[in-house]
N, C-alpha and C. Protein backbone atom coordinates (compact mmCIF):
# COMPACT_ATOMS: atom_id res chain seq x y z
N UNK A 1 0.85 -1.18 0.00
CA UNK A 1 0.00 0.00 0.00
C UNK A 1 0.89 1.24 0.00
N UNK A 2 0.68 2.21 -0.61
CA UNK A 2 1.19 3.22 -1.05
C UNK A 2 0.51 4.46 0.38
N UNK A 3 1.25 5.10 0.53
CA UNK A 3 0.59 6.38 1.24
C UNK A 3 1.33 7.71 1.12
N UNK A 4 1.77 7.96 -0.23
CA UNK A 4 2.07 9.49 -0.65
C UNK A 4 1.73 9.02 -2.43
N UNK A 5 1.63 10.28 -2.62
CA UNK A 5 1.37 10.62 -4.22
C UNK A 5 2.06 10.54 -4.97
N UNK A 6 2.84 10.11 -5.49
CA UNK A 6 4.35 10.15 -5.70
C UNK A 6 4.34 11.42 -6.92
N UNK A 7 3.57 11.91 -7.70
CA UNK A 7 3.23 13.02 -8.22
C UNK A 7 3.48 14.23 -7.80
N UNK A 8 3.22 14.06 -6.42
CA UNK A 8 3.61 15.49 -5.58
C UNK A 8 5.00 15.49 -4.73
N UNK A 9 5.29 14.01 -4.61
CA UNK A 9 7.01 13.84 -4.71
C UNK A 9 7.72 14.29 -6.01
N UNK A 10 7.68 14.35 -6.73
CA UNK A 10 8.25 13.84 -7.99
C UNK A 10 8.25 15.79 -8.58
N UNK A 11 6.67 16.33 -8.12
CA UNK A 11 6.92 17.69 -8.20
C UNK A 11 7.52 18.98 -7.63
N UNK A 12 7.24 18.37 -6.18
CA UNK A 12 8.24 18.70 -5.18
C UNK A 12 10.33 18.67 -5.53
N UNK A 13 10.25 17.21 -5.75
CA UNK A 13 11.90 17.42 -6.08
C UNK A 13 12.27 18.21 -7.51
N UNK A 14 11.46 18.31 -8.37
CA UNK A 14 11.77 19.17 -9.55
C UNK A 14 11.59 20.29 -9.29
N UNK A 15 10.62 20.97 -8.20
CA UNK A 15 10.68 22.28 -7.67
C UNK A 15 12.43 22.61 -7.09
N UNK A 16 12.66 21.90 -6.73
CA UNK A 16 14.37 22.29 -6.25
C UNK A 16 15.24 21.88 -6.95
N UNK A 17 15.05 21.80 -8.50
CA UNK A 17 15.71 21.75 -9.53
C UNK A 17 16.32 20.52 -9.35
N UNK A 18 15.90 19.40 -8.85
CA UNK A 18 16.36 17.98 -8.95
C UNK A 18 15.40 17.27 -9.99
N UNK A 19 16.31 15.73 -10.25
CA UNK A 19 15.44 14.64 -10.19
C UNK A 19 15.33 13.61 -9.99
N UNK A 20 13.77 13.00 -9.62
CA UNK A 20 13.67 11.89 -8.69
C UNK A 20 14.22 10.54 -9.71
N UNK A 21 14.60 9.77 -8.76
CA UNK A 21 14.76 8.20 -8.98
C UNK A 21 12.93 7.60 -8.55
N UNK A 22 13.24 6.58 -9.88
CA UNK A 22 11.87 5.64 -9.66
C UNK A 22 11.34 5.48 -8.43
N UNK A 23 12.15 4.60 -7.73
CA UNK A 23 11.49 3.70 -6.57
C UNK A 23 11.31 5.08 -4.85
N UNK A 24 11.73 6.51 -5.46
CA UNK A 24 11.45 7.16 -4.67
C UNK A 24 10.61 7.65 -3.53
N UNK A 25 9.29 7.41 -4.40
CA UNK A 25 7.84 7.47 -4.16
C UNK A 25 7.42 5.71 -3.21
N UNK A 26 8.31 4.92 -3.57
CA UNK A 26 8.24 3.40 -2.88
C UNK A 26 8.74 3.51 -1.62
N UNK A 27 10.06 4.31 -1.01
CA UNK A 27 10.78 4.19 0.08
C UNK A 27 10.21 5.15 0.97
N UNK A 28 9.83 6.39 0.25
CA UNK A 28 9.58 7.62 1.43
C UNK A 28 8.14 6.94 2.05
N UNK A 29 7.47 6.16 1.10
CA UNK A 29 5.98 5.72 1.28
C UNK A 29 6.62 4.48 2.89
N UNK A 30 7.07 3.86 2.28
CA UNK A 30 7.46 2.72 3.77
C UNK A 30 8.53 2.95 4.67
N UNK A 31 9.17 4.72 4.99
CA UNK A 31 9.74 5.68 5.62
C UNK A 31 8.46 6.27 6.38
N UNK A 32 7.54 6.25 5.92
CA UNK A 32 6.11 7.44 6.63
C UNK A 32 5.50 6.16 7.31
N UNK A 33 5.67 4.60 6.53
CA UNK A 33 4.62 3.82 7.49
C UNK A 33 5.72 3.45 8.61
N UNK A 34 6.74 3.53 8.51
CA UNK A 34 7.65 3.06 10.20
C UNK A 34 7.19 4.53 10.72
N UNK A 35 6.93 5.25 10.58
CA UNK A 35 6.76 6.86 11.40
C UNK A 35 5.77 6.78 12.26
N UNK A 36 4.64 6.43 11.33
CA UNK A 36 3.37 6.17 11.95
C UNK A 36 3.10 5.26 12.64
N UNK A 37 3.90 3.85 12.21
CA UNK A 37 3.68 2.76 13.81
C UNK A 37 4.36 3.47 15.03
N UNK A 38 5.42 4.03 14.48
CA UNK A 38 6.46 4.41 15.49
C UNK A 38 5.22 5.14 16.88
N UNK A 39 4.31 6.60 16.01
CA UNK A 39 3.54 7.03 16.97
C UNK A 39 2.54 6.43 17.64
N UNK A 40 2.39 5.31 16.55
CA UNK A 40 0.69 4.59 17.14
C UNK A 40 0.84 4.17 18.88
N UNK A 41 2.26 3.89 18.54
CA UNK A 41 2.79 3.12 19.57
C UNK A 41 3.21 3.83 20.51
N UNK A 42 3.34 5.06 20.66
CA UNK A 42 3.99 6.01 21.24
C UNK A 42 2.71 6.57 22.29
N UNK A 43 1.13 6.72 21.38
CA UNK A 43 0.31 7.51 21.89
C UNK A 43 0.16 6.33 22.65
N UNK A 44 -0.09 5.10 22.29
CA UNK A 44 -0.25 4.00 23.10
C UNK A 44 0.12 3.91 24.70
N UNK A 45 1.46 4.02 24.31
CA UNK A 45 2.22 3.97 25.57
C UNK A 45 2.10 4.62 26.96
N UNK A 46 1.36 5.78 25.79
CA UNK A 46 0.59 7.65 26.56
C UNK A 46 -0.27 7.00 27.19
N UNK A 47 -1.42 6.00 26.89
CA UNK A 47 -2.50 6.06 27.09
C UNK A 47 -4.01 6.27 26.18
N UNK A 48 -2.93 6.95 25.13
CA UNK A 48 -4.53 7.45 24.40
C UNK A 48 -4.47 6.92 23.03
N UNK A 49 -5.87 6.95 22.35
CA UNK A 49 -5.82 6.03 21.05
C UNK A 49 -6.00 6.64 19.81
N UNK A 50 -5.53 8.18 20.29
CA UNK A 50 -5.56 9.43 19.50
C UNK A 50 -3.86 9.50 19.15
N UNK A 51 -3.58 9.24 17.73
CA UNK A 51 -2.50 9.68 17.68
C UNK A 51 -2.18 11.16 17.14
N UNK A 52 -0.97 11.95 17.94
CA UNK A 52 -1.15 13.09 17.88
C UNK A 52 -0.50 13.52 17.02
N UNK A 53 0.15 14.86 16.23
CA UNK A 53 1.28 15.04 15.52
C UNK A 53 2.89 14.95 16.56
N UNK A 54 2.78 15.66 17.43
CA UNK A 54 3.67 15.29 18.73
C UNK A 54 4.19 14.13 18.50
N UNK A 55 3.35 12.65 18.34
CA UNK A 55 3.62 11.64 18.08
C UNK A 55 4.57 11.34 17.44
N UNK A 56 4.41 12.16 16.43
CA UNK A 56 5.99 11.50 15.35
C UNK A 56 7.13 12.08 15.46
């Protein structure tokens, strides 16, 4: 499962006069899902089942 656009990756790095490699949009995507267990687990730990931005 995918969870960024890679479109708005891909426009983003050409905004700073780069350019992206293929599998770019593949790594930052399963870089954001360790982030997000990271907090799930974090608010967890808190107590609450609200994860916050704090969280990450």
């Amino acid at each position: 499962m995918s969870y960024v656009v890679a479109s708005k990756i891909k426009e983003f790095i050409n905004g700073k006069g780069m350019m992206s490699a293929g599998d770019l949009s593949e790594h930052a995507s399963k870089f954001l899902e360790e982030a997000l267990a990271k907090a799930v687990k974090r608010a967890a730990a808190n107590g609450r089942k609200t994860v916050r931005g704090e969280d990450l």
